[in-house]
Protein backbone atom coordinates (compact mmCIF):
# COMPACT_ATOMS: atom_id res chain seq x y z
CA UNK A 1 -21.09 -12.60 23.87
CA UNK A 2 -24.51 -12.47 25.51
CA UNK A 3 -27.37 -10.81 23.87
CA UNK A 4 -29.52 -8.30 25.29
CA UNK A 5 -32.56 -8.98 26.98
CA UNK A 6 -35.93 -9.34 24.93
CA UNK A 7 -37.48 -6.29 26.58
CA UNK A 8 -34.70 -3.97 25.43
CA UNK A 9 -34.83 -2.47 21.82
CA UNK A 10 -37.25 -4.88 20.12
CA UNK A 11 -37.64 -5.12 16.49
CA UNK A 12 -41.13 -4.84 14.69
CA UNK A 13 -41.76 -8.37 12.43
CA UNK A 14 -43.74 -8.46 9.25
CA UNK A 15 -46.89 -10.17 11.31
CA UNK A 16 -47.19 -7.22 13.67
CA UNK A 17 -44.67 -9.27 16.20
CA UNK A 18 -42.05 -8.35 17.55
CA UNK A 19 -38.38 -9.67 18.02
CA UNK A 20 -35.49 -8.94 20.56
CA UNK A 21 -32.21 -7.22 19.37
CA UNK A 22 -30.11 -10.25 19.90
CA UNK A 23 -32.07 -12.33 17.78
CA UNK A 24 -32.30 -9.17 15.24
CA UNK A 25 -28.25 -9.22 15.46
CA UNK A 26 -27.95 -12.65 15.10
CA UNK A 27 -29.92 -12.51 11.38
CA UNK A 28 -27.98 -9.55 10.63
CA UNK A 29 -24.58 -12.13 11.35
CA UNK A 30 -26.27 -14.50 9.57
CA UNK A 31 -26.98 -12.74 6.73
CA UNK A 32 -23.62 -11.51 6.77
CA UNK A 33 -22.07 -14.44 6.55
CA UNK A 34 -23.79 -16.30 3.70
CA UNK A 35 -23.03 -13.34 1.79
CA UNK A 36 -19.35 -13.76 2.62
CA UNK A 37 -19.75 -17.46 1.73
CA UNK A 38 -20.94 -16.41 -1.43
CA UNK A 39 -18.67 -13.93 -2.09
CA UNK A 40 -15.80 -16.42 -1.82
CA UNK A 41 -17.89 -19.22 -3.57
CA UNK A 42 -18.35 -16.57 -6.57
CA UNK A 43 -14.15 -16.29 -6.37
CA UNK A 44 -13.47 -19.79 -6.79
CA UNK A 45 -16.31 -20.06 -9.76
CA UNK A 46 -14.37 -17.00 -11.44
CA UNK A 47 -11.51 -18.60 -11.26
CA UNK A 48 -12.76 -21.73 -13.43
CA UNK A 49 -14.55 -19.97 -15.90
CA UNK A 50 -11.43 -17.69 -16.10
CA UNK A 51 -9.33 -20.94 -17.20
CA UNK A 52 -12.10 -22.25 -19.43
CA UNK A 53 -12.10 -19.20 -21.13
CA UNK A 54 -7.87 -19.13 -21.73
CA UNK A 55 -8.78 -22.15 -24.27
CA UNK A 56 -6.52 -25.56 -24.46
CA UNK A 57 -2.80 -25.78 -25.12
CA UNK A 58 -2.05 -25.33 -29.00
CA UNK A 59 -1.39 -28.94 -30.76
CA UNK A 60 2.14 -28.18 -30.18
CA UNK A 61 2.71 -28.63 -26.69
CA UNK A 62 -0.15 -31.30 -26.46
CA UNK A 63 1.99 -33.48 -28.56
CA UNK A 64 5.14 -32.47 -26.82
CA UNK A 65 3.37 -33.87 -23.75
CA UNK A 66 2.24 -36.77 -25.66
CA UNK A 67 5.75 -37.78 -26.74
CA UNK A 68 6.78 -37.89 -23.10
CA UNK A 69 4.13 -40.38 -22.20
CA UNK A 70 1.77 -38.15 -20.58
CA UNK A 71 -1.71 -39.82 -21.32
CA UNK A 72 -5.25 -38.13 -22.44
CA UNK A 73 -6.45 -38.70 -18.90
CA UNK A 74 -3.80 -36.92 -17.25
CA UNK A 75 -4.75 -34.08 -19.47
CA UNK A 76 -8.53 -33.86 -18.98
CA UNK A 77 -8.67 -35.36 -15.70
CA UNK A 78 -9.66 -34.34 -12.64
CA UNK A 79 -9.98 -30.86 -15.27
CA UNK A 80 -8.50 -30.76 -18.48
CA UNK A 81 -5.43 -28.44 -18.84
CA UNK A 82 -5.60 -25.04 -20.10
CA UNK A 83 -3.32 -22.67 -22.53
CA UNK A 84 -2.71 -19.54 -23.66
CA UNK A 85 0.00 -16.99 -24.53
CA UNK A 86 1.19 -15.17 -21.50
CA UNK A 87 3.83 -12.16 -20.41
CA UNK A 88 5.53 -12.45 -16.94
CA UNK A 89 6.01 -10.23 -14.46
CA UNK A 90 7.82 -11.26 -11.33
CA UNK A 91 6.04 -14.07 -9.50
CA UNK A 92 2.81 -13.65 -11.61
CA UNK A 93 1.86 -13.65 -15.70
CA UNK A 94 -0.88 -12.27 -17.54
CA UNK A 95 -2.17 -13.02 -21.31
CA UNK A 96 -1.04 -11.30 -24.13
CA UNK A 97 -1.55 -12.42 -27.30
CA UNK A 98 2.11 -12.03 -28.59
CA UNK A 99 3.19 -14.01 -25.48
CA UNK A 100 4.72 -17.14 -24.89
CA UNK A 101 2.48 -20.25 -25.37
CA UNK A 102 2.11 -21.51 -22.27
CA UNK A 103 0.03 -24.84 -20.31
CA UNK A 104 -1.98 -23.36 -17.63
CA UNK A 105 -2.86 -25.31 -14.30
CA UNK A 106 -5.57 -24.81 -11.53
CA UNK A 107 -3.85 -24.59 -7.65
CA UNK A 108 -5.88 -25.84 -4.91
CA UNK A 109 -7.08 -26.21 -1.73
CA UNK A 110 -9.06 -28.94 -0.52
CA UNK A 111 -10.38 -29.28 -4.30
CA UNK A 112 -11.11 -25.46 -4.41
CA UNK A 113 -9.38 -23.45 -7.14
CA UNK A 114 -7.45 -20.47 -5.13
CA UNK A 115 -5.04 -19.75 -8.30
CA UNK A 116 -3.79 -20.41 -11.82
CA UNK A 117 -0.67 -21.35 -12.78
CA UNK A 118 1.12 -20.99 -15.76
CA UNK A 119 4.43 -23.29 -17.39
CA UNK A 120 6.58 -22.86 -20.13
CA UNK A 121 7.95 -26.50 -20.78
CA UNK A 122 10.70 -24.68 -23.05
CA UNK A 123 12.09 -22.56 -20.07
CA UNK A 124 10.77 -24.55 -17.01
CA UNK A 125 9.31 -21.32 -15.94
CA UNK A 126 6.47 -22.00 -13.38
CA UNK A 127 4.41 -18.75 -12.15
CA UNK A 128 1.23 -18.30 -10.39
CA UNK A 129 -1.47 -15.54 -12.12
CA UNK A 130 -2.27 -13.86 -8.40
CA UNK A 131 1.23 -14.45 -7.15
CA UNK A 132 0.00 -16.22 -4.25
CA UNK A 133 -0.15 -19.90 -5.07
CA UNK A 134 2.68 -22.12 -3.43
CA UNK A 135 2.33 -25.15 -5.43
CA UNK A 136 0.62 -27.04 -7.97
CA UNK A 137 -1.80 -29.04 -7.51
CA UNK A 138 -3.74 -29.14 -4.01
CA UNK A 139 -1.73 -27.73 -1.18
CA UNK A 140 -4.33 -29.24 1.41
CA UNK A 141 -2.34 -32.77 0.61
CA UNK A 142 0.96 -30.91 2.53
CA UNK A 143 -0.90 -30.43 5.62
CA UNK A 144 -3.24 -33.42 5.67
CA UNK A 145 -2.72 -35.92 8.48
CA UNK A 146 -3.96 -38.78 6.18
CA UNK A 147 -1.63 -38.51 3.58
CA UNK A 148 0.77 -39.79 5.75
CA UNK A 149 -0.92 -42.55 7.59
CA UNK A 150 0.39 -46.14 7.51
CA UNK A 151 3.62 -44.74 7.44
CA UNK A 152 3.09 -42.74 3.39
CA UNK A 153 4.99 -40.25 1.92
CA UNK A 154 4.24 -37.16 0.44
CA UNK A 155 5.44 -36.43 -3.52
CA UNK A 156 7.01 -34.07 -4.68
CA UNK A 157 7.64 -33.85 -8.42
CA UNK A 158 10.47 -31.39 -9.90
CA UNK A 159 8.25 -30.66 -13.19
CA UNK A 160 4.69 -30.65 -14.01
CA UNK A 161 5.62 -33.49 -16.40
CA UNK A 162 6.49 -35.38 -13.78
CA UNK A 163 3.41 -34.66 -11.91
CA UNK A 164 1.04 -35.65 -14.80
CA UNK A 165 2.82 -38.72 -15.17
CA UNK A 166 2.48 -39.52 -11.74
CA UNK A 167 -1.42 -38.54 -12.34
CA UNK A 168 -1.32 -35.85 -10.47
CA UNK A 169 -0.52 -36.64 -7.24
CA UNK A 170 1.61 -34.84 -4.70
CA UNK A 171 2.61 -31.39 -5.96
CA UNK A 172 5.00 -29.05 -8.33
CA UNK A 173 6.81 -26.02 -6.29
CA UNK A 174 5.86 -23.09 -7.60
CA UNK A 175 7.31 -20.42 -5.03
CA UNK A 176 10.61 -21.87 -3.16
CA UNK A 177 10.38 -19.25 -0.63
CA UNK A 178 7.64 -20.85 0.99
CA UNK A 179 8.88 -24.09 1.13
CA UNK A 180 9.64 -23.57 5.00
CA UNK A 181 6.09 -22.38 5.40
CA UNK A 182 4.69 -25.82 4.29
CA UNK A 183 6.99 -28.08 4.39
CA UNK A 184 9.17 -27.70 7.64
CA UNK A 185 6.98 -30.38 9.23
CA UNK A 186 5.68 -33.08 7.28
CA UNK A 187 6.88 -36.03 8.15
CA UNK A 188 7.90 -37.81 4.85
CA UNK A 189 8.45 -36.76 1.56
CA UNK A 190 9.77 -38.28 -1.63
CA UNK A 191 11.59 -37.38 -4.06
CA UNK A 192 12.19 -38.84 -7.77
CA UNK A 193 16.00 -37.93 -7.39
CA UNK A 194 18.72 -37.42 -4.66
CA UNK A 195 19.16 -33.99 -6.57
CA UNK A 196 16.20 -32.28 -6.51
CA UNK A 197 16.14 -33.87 -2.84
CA UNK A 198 18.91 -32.16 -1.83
CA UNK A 199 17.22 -28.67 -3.58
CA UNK A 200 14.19 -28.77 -1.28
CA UNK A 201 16.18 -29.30 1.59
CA UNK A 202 17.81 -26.27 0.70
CA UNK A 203 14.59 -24.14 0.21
CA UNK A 204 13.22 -25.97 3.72
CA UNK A 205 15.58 -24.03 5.81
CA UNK A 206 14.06 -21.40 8.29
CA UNK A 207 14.98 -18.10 7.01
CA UNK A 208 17.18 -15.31 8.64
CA UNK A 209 15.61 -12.73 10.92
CA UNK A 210 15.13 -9.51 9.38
CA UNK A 211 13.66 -7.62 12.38
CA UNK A 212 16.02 -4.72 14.10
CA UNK A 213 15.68 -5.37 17.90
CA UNK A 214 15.72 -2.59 20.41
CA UNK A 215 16.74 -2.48 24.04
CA UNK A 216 14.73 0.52 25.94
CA UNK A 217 17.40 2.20 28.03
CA UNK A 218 16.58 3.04 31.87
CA UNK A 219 15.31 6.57 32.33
């Protein structure tokens, strides 16, 4: 879009100057958008001191991830895992003190946190705190062209233990539904098992149509 001509509507500057509109607008955009980058920078920041604040995972489950070879490093690197007691609701959780006791896990996007995620190792139960997260670890790896160059393969792992062995690479399905979404067209995946092979196949097909379609009948 063009901006207005410098003669029309100027705007007074603090030296007694004055500017055109468009260049006015264009601040105004500006200004706009660092506060939106800001905004969403202030999110992401929330969202780690959110899981800082949840605490570690009691001794417990640390050594129940210990006794399944999962080293220190996988633990506190690239963060160090969180924990907490937690209530579920649907596809998300929330603490509560007389909750279960529960890891908790950062999802991400190109190294950005977008959600946490919470697992019970004694129920399997993987859930995302906003609802929203479709795996864990960092989704960006899914859609990445150079994750599959020279002929790679994506991971998938079928529990976060599996994951941290693995040192965290590839990613943990955390909503099925949007396995289609993501995962319809990469080009290779792997799998630890022909089982849980087969179950993502399953959750990769398209799903059914749910609109009601009309035909307007000739006046």
């Amino acid at each position: 879009m063009r901006a207005p001509p410098e003669s029309e509507n100027p705007a007074p500057l603090a030296n007694g100057c004055r500017a055109p509109k468009g260049d006015q607008a264009a601040n105004q955009i500006n200004s706009q958008n660092s506060d939106t980058v800001r905004q969403g920078q202030g999110a992401i920041n929330s969202l780690v001191r959110v899981h800082r604040s949840w605490g570690i995972p009691t001794d417990k489950l640390i050594l129940w991830l210990l006794d399944r070879g999962v080293s220190e490093q996988a633990m506190t690197r690239p963060y160090c895992i969180g924990g907490g007691r937690v209530m579920y609701h649907r596809q998300s959780f929330e603490t509560d003190p007389n909750g279960k006791p529960v890891i908790i896990f950062r999802a991400e996007d190109r190294g950005e946190v977008t959600d946490l995620v919470a697992w019970d190792p004694v129920t399997g139960l993987l859930v995302s705190w906003r609802g929203q997260a479709f795996c864990l670890g960092d989704v960006d790896d899914v859609l990445n062209t150079a994750t599959y160059f020279g002929g790679g393969a994506f991971r998938i792992h079928e529990t976060p233990v599996e994951w941290l062995l693995a040192e965290r690479h590839g990613i943990v399905i955390v909503r099925r539904e949007l396995c289609y979404a993501y995962l319809a067209h990469a080009p290779r995946v792997a799998f630890s098992t022909v089982e849980f092979a087969s179950k993502v196949r399953r959750w990769m097909q398209p799903p059914k149509p749910t609109a009601d379609l009309y035909v307007r009948a000739p006046a």
